[in-house]
Every structure is written in structure tokens, then in C-alpha cells.
Protein backbone atom coordinates (compact mmCIF):
# COMPACT_ATOMS: atom_id res chain seq x y z
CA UNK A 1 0.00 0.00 0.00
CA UNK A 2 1.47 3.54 -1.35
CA UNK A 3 2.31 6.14 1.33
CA UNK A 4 -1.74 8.27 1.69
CA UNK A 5 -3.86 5.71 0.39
CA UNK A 6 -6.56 5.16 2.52
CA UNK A 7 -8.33 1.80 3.81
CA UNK A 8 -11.93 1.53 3.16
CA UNK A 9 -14.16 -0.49 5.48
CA UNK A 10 -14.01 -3.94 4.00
CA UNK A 11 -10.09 -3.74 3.58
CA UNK A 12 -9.33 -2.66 7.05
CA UNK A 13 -7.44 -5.42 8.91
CA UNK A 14 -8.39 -7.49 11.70
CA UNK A 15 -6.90 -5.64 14.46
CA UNK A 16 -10.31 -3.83 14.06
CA UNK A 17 -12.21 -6.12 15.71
CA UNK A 18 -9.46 -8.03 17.58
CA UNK A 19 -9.39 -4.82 19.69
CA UNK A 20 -12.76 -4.19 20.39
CA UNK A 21 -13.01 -5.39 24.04
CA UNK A 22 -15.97 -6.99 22.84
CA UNK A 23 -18.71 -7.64 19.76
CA UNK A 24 -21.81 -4.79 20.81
CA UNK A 25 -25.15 -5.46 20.31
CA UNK A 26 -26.75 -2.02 18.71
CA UNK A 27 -28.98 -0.61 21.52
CA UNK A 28 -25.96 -1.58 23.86
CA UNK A 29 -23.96 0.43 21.98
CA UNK A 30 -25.73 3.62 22.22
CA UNK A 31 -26.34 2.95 25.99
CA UNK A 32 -23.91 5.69 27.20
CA UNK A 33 -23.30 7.41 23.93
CA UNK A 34 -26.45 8.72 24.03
CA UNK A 35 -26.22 10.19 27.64
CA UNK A 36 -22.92 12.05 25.95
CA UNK A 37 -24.43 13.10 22.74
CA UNK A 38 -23.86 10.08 20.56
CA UNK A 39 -20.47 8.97 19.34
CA UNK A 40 -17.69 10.83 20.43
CA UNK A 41 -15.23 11.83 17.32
CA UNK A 42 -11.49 11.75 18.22
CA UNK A 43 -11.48 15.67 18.12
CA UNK A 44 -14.49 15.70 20.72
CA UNK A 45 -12.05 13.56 22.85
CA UNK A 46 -9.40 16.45 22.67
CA UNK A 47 -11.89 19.10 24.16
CA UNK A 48 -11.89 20.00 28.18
CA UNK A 49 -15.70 20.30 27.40
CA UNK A 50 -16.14 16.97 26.35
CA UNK A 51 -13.93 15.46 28.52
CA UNK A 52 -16.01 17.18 31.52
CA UNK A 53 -19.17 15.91 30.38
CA UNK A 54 -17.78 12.32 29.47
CA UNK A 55 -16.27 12.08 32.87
CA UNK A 56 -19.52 12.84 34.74
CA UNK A 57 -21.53 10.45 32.98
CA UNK A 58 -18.81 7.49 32.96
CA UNK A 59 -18.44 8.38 36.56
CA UNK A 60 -22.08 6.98 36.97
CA UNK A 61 -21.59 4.33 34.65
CA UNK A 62 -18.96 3.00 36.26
CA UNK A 63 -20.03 3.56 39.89
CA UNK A 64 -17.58 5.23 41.03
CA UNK A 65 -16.73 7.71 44.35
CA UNK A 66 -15.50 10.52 42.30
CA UNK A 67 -13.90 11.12 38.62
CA UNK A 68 -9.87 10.96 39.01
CA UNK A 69 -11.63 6.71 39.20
CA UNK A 70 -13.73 7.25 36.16
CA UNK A 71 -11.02 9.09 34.54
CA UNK A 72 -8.40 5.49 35.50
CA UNK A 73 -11.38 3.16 34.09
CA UNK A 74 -12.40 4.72 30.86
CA UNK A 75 -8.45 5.31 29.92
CA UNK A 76 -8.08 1.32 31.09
CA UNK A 77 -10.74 0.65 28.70
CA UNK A 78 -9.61 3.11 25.61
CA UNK A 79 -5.84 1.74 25.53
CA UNK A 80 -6.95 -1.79 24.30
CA UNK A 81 -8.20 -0.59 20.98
CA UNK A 82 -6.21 2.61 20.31
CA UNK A 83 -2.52 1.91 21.88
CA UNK A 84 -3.09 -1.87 21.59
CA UNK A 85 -4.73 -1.59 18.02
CA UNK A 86 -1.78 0.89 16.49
CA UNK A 87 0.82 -0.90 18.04
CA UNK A 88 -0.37 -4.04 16.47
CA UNK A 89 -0.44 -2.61 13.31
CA UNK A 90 3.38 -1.43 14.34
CA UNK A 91 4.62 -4.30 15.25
CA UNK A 92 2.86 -7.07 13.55
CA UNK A 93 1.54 -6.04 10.15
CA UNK A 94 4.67 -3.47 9.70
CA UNK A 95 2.50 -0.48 9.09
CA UNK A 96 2.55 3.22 10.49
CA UNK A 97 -0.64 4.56 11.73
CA UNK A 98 -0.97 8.19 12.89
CA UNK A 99 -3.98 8.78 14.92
CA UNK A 100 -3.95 12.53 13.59
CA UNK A 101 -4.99 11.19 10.32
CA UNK A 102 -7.19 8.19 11.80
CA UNK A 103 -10.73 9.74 11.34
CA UNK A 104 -12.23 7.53 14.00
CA UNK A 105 -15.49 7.83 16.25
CA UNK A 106 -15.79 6.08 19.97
CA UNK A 107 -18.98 4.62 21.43
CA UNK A 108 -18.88 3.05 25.06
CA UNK A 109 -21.68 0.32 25.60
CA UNK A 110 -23.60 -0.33 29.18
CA UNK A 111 -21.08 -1.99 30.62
CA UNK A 112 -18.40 0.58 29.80
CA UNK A 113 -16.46 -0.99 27.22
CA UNK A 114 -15.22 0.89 24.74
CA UNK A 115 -15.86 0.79 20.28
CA UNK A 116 -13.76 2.38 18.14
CA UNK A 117 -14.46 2.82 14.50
CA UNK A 118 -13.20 4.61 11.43
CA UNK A 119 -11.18 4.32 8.49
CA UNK A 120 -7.75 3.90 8.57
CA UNK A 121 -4.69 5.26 6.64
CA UNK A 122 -1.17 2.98 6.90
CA UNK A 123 1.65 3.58 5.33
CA UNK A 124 4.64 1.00 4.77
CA UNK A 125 8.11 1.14 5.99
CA UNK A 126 11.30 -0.77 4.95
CA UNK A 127 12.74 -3.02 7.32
CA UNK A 128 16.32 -1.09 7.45
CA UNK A 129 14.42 2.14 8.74
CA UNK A 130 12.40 -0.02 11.27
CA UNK A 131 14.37 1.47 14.32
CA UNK A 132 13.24 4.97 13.39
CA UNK A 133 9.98 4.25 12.24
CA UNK A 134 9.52 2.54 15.60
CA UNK A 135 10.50 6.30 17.22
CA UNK A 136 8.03 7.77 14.84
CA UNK A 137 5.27 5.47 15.86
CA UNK A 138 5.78 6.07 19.62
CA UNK A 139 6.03 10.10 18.89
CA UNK A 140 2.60 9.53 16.72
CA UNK A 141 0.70 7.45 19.34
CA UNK A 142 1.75 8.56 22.97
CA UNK A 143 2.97 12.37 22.27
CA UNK A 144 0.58 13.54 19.38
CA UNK A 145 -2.50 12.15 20.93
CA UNK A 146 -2.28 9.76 24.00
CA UNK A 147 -0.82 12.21 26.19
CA UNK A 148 -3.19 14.71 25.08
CA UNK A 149 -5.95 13.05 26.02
CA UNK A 150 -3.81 12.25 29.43
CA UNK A 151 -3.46 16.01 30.15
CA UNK A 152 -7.24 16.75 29.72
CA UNK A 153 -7.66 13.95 32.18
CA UNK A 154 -5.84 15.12 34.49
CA UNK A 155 -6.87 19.15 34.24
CA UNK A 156 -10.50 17.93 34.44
CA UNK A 157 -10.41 15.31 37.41
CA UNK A 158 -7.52 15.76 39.04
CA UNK A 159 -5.99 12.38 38.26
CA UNK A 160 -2.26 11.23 38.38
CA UNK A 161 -0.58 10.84 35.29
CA UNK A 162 1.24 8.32 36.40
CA UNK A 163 -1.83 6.38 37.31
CA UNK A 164 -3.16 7.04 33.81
CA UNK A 165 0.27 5.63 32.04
CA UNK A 166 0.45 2.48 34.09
CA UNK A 167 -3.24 1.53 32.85
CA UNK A 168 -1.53 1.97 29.17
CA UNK A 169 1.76 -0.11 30.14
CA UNK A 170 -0.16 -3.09 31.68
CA UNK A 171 -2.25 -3.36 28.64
CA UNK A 172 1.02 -3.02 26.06
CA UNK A 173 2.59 -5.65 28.34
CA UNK A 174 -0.23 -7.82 28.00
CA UNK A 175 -0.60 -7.71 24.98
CA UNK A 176 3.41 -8.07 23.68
CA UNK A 177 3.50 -10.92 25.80
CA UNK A 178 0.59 -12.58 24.40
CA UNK A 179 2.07 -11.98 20.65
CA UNK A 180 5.64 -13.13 21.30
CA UNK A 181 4.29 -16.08 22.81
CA UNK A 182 2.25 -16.64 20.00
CA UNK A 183 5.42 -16.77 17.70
CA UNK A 184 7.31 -19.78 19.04
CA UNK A 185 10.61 -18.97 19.09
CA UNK A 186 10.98 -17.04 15.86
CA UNK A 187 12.46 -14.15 14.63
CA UNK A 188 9.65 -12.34 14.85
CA UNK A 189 9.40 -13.36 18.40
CA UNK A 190 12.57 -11.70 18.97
CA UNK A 191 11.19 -8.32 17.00
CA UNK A 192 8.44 -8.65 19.71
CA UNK A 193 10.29 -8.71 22.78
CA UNK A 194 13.08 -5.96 21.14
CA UNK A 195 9.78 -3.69 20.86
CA UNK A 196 8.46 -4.47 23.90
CA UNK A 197 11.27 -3.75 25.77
CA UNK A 198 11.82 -0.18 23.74
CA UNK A 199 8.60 0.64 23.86
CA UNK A 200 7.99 -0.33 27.84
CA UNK A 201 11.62 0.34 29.05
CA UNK A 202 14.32 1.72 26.76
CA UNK A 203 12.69 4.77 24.80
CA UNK A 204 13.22 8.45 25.17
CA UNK A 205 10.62 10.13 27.13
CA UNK A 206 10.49 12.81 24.53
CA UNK A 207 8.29 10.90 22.33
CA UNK A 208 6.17 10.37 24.99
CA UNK A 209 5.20 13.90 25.58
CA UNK A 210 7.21 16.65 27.55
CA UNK A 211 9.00 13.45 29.84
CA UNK A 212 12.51 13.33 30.70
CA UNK A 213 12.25 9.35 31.20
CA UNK A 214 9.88 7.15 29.64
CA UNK A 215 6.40 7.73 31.64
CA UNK A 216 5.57 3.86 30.85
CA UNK A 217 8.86 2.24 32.90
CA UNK A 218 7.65 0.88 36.51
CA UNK A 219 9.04 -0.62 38.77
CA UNK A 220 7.87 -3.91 40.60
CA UNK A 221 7.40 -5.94 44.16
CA UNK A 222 7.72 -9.31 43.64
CA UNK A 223 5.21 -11.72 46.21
CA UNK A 224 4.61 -15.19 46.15
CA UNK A 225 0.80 -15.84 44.55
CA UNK A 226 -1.14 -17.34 47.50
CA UNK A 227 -3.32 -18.76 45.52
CA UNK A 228 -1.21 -20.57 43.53
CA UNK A 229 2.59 -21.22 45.56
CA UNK A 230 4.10 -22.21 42.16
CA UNK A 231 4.00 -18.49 40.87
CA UNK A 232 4.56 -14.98 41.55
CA UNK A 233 2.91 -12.13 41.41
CA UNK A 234 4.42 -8.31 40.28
CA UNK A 235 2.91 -5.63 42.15
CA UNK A 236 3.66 -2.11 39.87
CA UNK A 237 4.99 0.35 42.12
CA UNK A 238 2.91 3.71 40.65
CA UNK A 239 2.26 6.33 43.85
């Protein structure tokens, strides 16, 4: 596919529906939407006015005490399909996908989870100008729209931001753990785990946002499981 050329509904790839948390049913679609004034667009999203309204109503949806928890859940929810879905496309179909030119539309369903739609434009890039294109993809993704939405987030509610990039990171390091594994000891595994690492550990924080270290790097307390001796469990170390 030429650098521009745009995706129409029946090519898009799978990732579109591998990253919806889960197949809606019509009038459980519009369930919340509604209460917000239908489908949110992805320039609503970057509005303080829609971000205050959004947060009030997901704060009922959700049942919870006050926003800064709305604010945690709806972000847990919207990082499957948009940081999971374009870093899928990264990383697996070796494609570049700026959200500033993804004309997409959200709509949350009754339990909360989260639908996005819209046609997509990818563009290619050659496998001796990964490293940079994987730079490129971060900058795209977390500075020119994740951490936008962050900010809002946190001006409106009060929130952490730290709170808000750990939701992201556990969902990344789901997911790049579930792909590698999925590889069986190939090459591509080893792609996996290199971006993983970079995107998770090893990046600058510039292409994060306005960071001097990567906002998504946490540290962990390692416990025995008590429910199960033979394993561990990693407690991420975020206040």
C-alpha cells in the first residue's frame, strides 16, 4: 500500500475487531453514547468540554466515588483498541498509523467498554528504517494524541498521570506478551520482545510527551501468589 492511500471499510485489517473489548449489540452500543451526545469523534475527545461531560456520565456508569476513578477506568478501557490496536499494526503487520490522520469515532456500551471505529490510513516502511519508524510510531501514538488526552484527564479530574500511564503499560505488556508467545521462538518473536522492551523500558521520554524518562517504565514488588505457591505475582509500584 502507497504512502496516503486510505483503507476503506471492508479492507481494514483485523486488528479492528481483535481490539474491540468486545462484539456490541446495537442498543448496547448507544447505551452511554447517548447520555454524551452520541459517538464521540477523536477531536471531541481532545476538548476539556467533552472530557467534563464524558467524565460525569462514565463516573455513573462505572459507579464510582468521584472522577480521578472514572477518569483510570475509561483510559483502562480506551488503551486496548487505540494503543493496543496501532501498536499491532506497528509491530505485527509493519505499518505506520498516525492517529492525527485516523478519522475515527468512539462509542462506550452499558457496561463501559469501549468501540472504536473509522477508516484507517497505513503507510509501509522498509525493514532497514524499522528502528526509526519505531521512534516515529511512539512520537505519533503517545505524544501527538495519547498524552493529550492524558493532560485533559488530568486538568479535568484531578488524576495522576502516572496512574493514567500504568493503565496503558499493563495493557502493552499484555498484549506483547501474548504476541511473542504466539510466535514460538521465531524471529519475529525476537522483534516482539526488542519492541516491547523499547517501547515499555528503553525509549526516550520525549516521544512520549514533555518526559525526561519514559512515563511507561515501573518498577515492581515481587510476592509469592497465595493462591497458587508455584507463581509470583508483580505488584507495579505507581504512587
Amino acid at each position: 500500500m502507497s504512502r496516503g492511500e486510505w483503507v476503506s471499510r471492508e479492507q481494514q485489517p483485523s486488528w479492528i475487531d481483535t481490539f474491540r473489548i468486545c462484539n456490541l449489540h446495537g442498543r448496547e452500543r448507544v447505551a452511554l453514547s447517548e447520555r454524551v451526545g452520541g459517538a464521540l469523534t477523536k477531536e471531541e475527545l481532545l476538548t476539556e468540554a467533552r472530557i467534563r461531560h464524558l467524565l460525569r456520565e462514565a463516573k455513573h456508569l462505572y459507579r464510582c466515588v468521584d472522577e480521578k476513578v472514572a477518569a483510570s477506568l475509561f483510559m483502562k478501557r480506551y488503551a486496548h483498541p487505540l494503543a493496543g490496536g496501532v501498536m499491532h499494526t506497528f509491530s505485527r503487520l509493519g505499518q505506520l498509523l498516525d492517529p492525527d490522520k485516523w478519522s475515527f469515532t468512539l462509542t462506550i456500551d452499558a457496561s463501559g467498554d469501549i468501540d472504536v471505529t473509522g477508516e484507517v490510513e497505513l503507510e509501509p516502511y522498509r525493514a532497514e528504517g524499522r528502528k526509526l519508524a519505531r521512534d516515529r510510531q511512539l512520537e505519533l501514538l503517545f505524544k501527538g494524541h495519547i498524552n493529550r488526552v492524558f493532560q485533559l484527564m488530568k486538568q479535568v479530574s484531578g488524576i495522576s498521570i502516572k496512574v493514567l500511564w500504568a493503565n496503558v503499560a499493563n495493557v502493552l505488556e499484555h498484549y506483547y506478551d501474548l504476541w511473542a508467545a504466539e510466535e514460538h521462538a521465531t524471529e519475529q518473536e525476537r522483534l516482539l520482545q526488542e519492541h516491547r522492551d523499547w517501547i515499555l523500558h528503553e525509549a526516550a521520554g520525549a516521544l512520549y510527551g514533555e518526559y525526561e524518562a519514559i512515563p511507561l517504565a515501573f518498577a515492581y514488588t515481587v510476592i509469592p501468589n497465595p493462591a497458587q505457591e508455584s507463581k509470583i505475582l508483580r505488584i507495579r509500584e505507581v504512587c
